[in-house]
Structures are given as C-alpha cells and as structure tokens.
Protein backbone atom coordinates (compact mmCIF):
# COMPACT_ATOMS: atom_id res chain seq x y z
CA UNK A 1 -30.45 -10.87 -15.96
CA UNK A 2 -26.50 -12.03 -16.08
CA UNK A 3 -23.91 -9.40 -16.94
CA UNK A 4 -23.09 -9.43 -20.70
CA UNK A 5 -19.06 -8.54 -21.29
CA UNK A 6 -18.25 -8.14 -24.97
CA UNK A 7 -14.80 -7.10 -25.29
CA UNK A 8 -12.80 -6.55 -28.75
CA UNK A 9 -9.59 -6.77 -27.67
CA UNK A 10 -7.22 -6.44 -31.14
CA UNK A 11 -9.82 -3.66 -32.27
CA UNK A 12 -9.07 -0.20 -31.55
CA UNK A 13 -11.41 0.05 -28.47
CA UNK A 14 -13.34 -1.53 -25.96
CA UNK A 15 -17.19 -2.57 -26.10
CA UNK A 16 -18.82 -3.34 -23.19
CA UNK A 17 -22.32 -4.29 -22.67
CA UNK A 18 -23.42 -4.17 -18.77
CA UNK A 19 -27.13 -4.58 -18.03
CA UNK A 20 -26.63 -3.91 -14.22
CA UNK A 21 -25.31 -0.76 -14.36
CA UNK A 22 -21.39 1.76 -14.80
CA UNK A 23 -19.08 0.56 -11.77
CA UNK A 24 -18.56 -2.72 -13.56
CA UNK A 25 -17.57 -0.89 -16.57
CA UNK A 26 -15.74 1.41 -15.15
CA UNK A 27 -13.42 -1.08 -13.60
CA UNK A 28 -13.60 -3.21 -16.44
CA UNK A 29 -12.45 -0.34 -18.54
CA UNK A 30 -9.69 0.90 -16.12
CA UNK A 31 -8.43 -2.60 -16.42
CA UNK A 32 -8.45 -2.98 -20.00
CA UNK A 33 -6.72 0.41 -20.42
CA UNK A 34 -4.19 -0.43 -18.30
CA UNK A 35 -3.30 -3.98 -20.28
CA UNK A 36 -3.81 -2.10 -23.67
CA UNK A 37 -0.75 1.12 -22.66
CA UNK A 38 1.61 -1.73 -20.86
CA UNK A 39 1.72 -4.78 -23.32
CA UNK A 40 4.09 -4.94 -26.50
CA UNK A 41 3.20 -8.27 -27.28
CA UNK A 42 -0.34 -8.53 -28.71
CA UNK A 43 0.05 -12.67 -29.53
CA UNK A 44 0.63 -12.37 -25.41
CA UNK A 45 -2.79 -10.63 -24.80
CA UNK A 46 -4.16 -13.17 -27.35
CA UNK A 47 -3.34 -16.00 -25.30
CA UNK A 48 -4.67 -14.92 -22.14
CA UNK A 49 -7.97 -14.06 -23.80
CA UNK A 50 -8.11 -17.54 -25.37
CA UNK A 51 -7.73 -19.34 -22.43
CA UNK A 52 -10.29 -16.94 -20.38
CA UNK A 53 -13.01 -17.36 -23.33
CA UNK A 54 -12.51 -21.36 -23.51
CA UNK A 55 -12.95 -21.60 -19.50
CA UNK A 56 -16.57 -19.26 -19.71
CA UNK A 57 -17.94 -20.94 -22.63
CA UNK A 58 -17.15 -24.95 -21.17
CA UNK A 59 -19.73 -26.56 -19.77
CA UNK A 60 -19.92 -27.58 -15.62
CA UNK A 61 -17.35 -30.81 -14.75
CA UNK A 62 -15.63 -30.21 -18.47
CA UNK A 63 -11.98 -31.93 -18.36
CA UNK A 64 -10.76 -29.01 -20.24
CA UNK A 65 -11.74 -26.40 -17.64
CA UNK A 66 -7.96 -26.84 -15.78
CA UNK A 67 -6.25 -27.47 -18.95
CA UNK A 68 -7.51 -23.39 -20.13
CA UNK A 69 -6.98 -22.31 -16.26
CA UNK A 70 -3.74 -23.30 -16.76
CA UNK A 71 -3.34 -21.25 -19.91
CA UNK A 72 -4.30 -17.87 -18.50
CA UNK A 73 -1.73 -19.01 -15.86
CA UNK A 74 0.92 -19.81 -18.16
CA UNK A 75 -0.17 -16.68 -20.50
CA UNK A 76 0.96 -14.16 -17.23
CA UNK A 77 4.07 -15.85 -17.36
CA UNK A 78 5.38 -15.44 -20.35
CA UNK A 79 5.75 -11.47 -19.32
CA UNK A 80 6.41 -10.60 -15.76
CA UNK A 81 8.15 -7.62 -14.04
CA UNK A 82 7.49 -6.05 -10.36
CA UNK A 83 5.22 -7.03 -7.68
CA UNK A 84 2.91 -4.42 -6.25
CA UNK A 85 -0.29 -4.84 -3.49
CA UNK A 86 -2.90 -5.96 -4.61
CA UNK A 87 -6.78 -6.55 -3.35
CA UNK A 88 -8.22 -9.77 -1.94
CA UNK A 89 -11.21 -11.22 -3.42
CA UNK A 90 -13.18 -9.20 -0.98
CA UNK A 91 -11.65 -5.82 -1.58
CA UNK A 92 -8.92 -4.97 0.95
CA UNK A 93 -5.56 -4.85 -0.23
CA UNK A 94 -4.38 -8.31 1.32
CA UNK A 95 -3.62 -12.03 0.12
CA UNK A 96 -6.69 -14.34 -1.47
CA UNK A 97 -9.36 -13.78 0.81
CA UNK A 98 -6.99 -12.64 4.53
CA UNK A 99 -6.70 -8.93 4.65
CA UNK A 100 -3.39 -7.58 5.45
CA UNK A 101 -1.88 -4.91 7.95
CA UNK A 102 -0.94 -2.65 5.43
CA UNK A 103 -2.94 0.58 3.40
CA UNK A 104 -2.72 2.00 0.45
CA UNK A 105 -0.49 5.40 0.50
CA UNK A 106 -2.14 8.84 0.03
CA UNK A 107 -3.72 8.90 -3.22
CA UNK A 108 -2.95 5.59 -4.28
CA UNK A 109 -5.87 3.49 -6.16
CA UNK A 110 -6.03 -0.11 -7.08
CA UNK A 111 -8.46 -2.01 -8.85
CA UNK A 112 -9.05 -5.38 -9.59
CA UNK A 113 -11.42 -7.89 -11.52
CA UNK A 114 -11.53 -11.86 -10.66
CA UNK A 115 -13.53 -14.73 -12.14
CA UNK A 116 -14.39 -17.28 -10.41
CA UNK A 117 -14.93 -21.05 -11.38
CA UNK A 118 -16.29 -23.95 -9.52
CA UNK A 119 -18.41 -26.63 -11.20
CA UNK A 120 -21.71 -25.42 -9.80
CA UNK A 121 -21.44 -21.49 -10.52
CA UNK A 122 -19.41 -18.72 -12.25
CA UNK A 123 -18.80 -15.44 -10.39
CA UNK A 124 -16.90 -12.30 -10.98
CA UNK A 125 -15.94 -9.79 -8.53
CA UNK A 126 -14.64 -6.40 -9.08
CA UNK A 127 -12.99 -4.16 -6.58
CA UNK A 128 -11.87 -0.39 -6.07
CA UNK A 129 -9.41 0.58 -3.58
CA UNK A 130 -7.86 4.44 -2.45
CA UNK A 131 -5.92 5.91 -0.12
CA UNK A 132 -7.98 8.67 1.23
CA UNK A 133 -5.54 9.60 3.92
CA UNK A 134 -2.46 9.00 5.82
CA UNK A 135 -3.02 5.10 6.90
CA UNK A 136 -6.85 4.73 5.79
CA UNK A 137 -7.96 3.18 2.66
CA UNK A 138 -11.23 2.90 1.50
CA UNK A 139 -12.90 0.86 -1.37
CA UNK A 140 -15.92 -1.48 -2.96
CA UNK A 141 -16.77 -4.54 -3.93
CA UNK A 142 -19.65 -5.92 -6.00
CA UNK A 143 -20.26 -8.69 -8.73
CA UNK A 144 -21.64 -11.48 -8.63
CA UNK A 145 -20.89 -11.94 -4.83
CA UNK A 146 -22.33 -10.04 -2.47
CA UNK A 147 -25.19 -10.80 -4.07
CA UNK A 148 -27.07 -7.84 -2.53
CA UNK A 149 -25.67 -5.09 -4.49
CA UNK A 150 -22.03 -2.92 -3.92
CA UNK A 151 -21.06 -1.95 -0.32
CA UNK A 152 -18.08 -0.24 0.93
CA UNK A 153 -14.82 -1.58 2.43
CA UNK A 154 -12.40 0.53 4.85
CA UNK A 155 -9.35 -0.62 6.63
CA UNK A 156 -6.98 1.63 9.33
CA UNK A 157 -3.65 1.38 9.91
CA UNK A 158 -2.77 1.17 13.26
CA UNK A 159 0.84 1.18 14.00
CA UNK A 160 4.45 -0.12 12.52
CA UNK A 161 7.79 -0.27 13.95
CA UNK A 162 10.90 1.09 11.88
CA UNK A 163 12.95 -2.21 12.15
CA UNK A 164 14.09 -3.66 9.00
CA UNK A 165 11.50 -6.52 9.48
CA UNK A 166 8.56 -4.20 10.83
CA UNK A 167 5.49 -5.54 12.91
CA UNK A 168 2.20 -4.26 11.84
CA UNK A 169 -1.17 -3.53 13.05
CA UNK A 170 -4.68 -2.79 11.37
CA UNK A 171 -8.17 -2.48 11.93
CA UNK A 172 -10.85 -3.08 8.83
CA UNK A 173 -14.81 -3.44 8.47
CA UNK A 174 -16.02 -5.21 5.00
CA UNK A 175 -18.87 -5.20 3.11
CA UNK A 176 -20.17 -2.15 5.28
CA UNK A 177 -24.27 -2.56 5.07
CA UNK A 178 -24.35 -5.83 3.54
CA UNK A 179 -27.21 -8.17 5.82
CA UNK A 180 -25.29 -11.11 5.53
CA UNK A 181 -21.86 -10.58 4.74
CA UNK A 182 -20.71 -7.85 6.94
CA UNK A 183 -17.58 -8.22 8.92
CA UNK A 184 -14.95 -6.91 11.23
CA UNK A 185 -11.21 -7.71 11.59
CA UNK A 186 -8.27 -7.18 13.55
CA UNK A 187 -5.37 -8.01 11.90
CA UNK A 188 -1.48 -8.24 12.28
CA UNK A 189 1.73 -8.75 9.98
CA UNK A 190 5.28 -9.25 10.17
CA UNK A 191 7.74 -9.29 7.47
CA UNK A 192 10.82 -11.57 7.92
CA UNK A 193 13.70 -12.32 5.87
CA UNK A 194 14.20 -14.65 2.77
CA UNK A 195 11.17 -12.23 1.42
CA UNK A 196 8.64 -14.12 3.57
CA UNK A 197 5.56 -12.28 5.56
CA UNK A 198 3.06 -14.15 8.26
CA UNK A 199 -0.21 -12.68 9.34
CA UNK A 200 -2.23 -13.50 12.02
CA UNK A 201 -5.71 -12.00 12.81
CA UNK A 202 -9.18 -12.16 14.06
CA UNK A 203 -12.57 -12.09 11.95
CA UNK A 204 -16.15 -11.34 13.32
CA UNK A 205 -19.23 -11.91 10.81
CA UNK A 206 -22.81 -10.62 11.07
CA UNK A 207 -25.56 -12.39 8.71
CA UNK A 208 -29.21 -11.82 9.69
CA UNK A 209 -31.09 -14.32 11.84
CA UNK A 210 -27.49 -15.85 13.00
CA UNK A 211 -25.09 -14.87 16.18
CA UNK A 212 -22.12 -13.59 15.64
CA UNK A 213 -19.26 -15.90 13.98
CA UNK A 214 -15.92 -15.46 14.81
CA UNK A 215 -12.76 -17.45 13.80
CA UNK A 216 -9.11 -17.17 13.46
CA UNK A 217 -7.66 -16.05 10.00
CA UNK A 218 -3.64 -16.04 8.84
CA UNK A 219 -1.65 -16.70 6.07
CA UNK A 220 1.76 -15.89 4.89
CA UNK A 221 2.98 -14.87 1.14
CA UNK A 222 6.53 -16.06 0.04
CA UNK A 223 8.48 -13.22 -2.73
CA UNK A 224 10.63 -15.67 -5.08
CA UNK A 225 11.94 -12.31 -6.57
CA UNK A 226 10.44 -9.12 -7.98
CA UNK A 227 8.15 -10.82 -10.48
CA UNK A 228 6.26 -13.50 -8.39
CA UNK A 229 5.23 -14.40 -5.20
CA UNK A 230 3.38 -17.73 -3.37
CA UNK A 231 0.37 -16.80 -1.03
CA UNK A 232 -1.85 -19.01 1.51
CA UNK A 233 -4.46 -18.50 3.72
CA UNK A 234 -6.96 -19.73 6.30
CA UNK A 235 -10.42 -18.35 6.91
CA UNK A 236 -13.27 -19.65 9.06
CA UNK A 237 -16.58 -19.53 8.73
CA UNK A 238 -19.03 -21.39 11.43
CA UNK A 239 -16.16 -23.02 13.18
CA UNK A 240 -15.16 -24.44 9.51
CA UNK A 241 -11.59 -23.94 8.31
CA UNK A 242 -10.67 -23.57 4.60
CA UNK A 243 -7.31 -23.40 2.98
CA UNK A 244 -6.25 -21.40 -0.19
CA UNK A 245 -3.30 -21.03 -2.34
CA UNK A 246 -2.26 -18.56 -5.04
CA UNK A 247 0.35 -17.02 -6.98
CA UNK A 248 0.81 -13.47 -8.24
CA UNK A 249 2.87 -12.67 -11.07
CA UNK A 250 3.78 -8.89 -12.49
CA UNK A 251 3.17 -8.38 -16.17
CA UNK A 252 4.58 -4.96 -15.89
CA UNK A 253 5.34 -2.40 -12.29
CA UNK A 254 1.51 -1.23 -12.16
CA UNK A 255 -0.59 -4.24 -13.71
CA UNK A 256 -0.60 -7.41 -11.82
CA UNK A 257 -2.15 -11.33 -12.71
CA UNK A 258 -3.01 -13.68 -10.37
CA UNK A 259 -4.41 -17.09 -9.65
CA UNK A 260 -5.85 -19.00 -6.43
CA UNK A 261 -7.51 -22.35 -5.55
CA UNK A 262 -9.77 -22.21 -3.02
CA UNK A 263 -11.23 -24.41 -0.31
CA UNK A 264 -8.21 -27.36 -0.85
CA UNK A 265 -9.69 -29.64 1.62
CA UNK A 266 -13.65 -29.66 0.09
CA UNK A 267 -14.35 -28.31 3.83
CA UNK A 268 -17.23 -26.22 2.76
CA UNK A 269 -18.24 -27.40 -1.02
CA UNK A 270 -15.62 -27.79 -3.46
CA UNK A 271 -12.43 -26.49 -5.18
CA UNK A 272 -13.01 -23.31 -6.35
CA UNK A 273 -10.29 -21.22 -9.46
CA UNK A 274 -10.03 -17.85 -9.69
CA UNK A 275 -7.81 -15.51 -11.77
CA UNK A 276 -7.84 -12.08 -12.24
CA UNK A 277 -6.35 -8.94 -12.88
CA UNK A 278 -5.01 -5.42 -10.86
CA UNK A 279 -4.33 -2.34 -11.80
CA UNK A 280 -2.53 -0.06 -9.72
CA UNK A 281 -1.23 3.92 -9.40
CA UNK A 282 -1.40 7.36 -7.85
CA UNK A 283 -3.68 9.87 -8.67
C-alpha cells in the first residue's frame, strides 16, 4: 500500500496518516514544525503547498507538471536568508546525489524530505542525519527508494588543513545492509574563492548477483551570497555518466528549500525533478 500524507497546514496542527510505519512521520513532523515556528507569512506557505499539491495530483506527461515545479521554486524565493548543509538525496550531508568531505559537528542533526517526479513514477525520500562525534556523522534514509526498507548511512572525516581555502578528506559507506544499493566512497573537497567548492571522489557499489561497480563522482556548488547557492554533479553507475543540477535557497538560518534536475542528458531514463525541504540544529 502507498504512503497516505494528509497535512492541514493553516489548521492548528498537523495530521498525518502513514500506513508504513513512525520514521516517516517523525521526519515529516520535524519538518513541518520547523516551517510552522520560522514563517511569518502564511499566503507564503500557501503557495508552496499549492504548487506541491497541483504537481502530486497531475497526471504522467501533464504540461502543467513544470509550470507547478516552478511554483514551489519560485514560492522559496520569495523568503530566503542563510545557507546551511544540507543532505543529498541519499542521506549524507553533500550536494544532489555526490557526498561531500565535510560532517556534521557534535550534536548537530539535519533532516530532510524530497519528492521526486519523473513521468513514469513518484518517489519521496526522507533522511536523518547527526553528529555522533568529533568528525563522524551518522544517519538514514528510506522512502520510496531503497525500496527494501530504511538502512543506515555513516561518513568519517578524515583530515583538513587550516588554510583559508582548506582541502578536505572523507570516508563514507551508504545504505549499510541494503542488497542492492550498498556503497562505499572516498571523497575529497576544496573550497576556493569567489564562494566556489570542487569535489572529486571515488564510488564502489554492491547489488546482488553483479561485480562490483565503480566510477568517478565530482561536482562543485557555486554561493551567489548567503541566501542561495548553484550545485552540479556527476555520478556513475555501470560505466554510465549522469549529470545533475540544483539550487538551494534559505527560507530562514535553520530551514532550507531546494530543487534539482536529474539525469540532463536522458543517459539512464529520463529527466527526473525533485524539491524538498531541510531542517537543521543542535541538540
């Protein structure tokens, strides 16, 4: 049976219906909490949910489906403050899919829910990150992809220099358990001036019944100011190369929207959307 999300957003609380089980709640309500203390302007929050209930209720291949993407977009403009890390798809604290050399400080938490929209499916992923100690941070990830249930993410951080443009190093594992999604990286990144930041790293996949699969992964993220920030990556997956492109904007110092494209070049099926939403803070 799908998930079934019932929200009530200009009501005094939050109903949520989830057949599958708490963590999606949970996250979903963490979320929600965080939007509800943060915005002033409820016609703002009104827009955004507009344009996020037109895009799940069109049909597949509906001409309308980028003209509401664009509204959530637009919708996280109109209210935008300071940038903070925030989760890949997959769970690490990164860019769109490319995890980055950097960890979450000591008791720091972030978590994050994502939709995603192609013209075959509709997905949603949710994601918990911590900081369990100095230079480790651990989380999960589970939706609607990996389809085998929720498995745990963990990332180390290596090393950094103490230049004003430091160099980077970290080691991850994610989706710890899963049969065919499992993975290991070694990753590297370097911040430069103009508020630009490359990374550069290697992936290794296990799926059951198939060798191992490595590839190449980078990408780079470009601050415009304190409010938004560009972001591209590569990943490979069977010697196939895909390209993605994003953009964060802050709605306020601890609550974060974003947006991506994925696959550009139709090298593995089609253009996929996604937009979604962090939450971040200490404990």
């Amino acid at each position: 049976m799908r998930k079934l999300l019932i929200l009530y957003p200009f009501q005094n609380e939050t109903r949520i219906s989830n057949r599958d089980g708490s963590l999606f709640s949970y996250v979903t309500r963490t979320i929600w909490k965080g939007i509800r203390s943060r915005f002033y302007s409820r016609r703002l929050l009104q827009f955004l949910w507009i344009g996020v209930i037109k895009i799940s209720s069109l049909r597949n291949g509906s001409p309308h489906r980028g003209l509401y993407f664009g509204m959530g977009i637009c919708g996280g403009l109109l209210w935008v403050n300071t940038l903070i890390a925030a989760p890949t798809l997959n769970g690490p604290t990164g860019l769109i899919l490319v995890p980055t050399a950097e960890s979450l400080q000591y008791k720091e938490m972030n978590v994050g829910l994502d939709y995603k929209l192609s013209n075959s499916k509709q997905r949603h992923f949710y994601k918990f990150n911590f900081g369990e100690f100095k230079g480790v941070e651990l989380g999960i990830v589970g939706g609607s992809v990996p389809t085998e249930g929720v498995f745990v993410n963990a990332k180390y951080y290596l090393m950094s220099d103490n230049t004003r443009f430091p160099l980077s190093i970290a080691l991850g594992v994610e989706n710890l358990g899963a049969k065919n999604s499992t993975g290991v990286y070694m990753v590297a990144s370097k911040k430069f001036q103009g508020g630009i930041s490359g990374h550069f790293g290697f992936y290794a996949g296990f799926e059951e019944g198939i060798d191992l699969d490595p590839s190449i992964i980078g990408g780079a993220e470009w601050v415009l100011d304190n409010r938004i920030s560009l972001l591209a990556d590569v990943v490979g997956k069977r010697r196939k190369y895909t390209l993605n492109t994003g953009l964060r904007f802050a709605i306020y110092p601890d609550l974060q929207f974003r947006a991506s494209i994925l696959d550009l070049g139709n090298n593995l099926d089609e253009n996929i959307y996604t937009m979604g939403l962090t939450y971040s803070s200490f404990l």
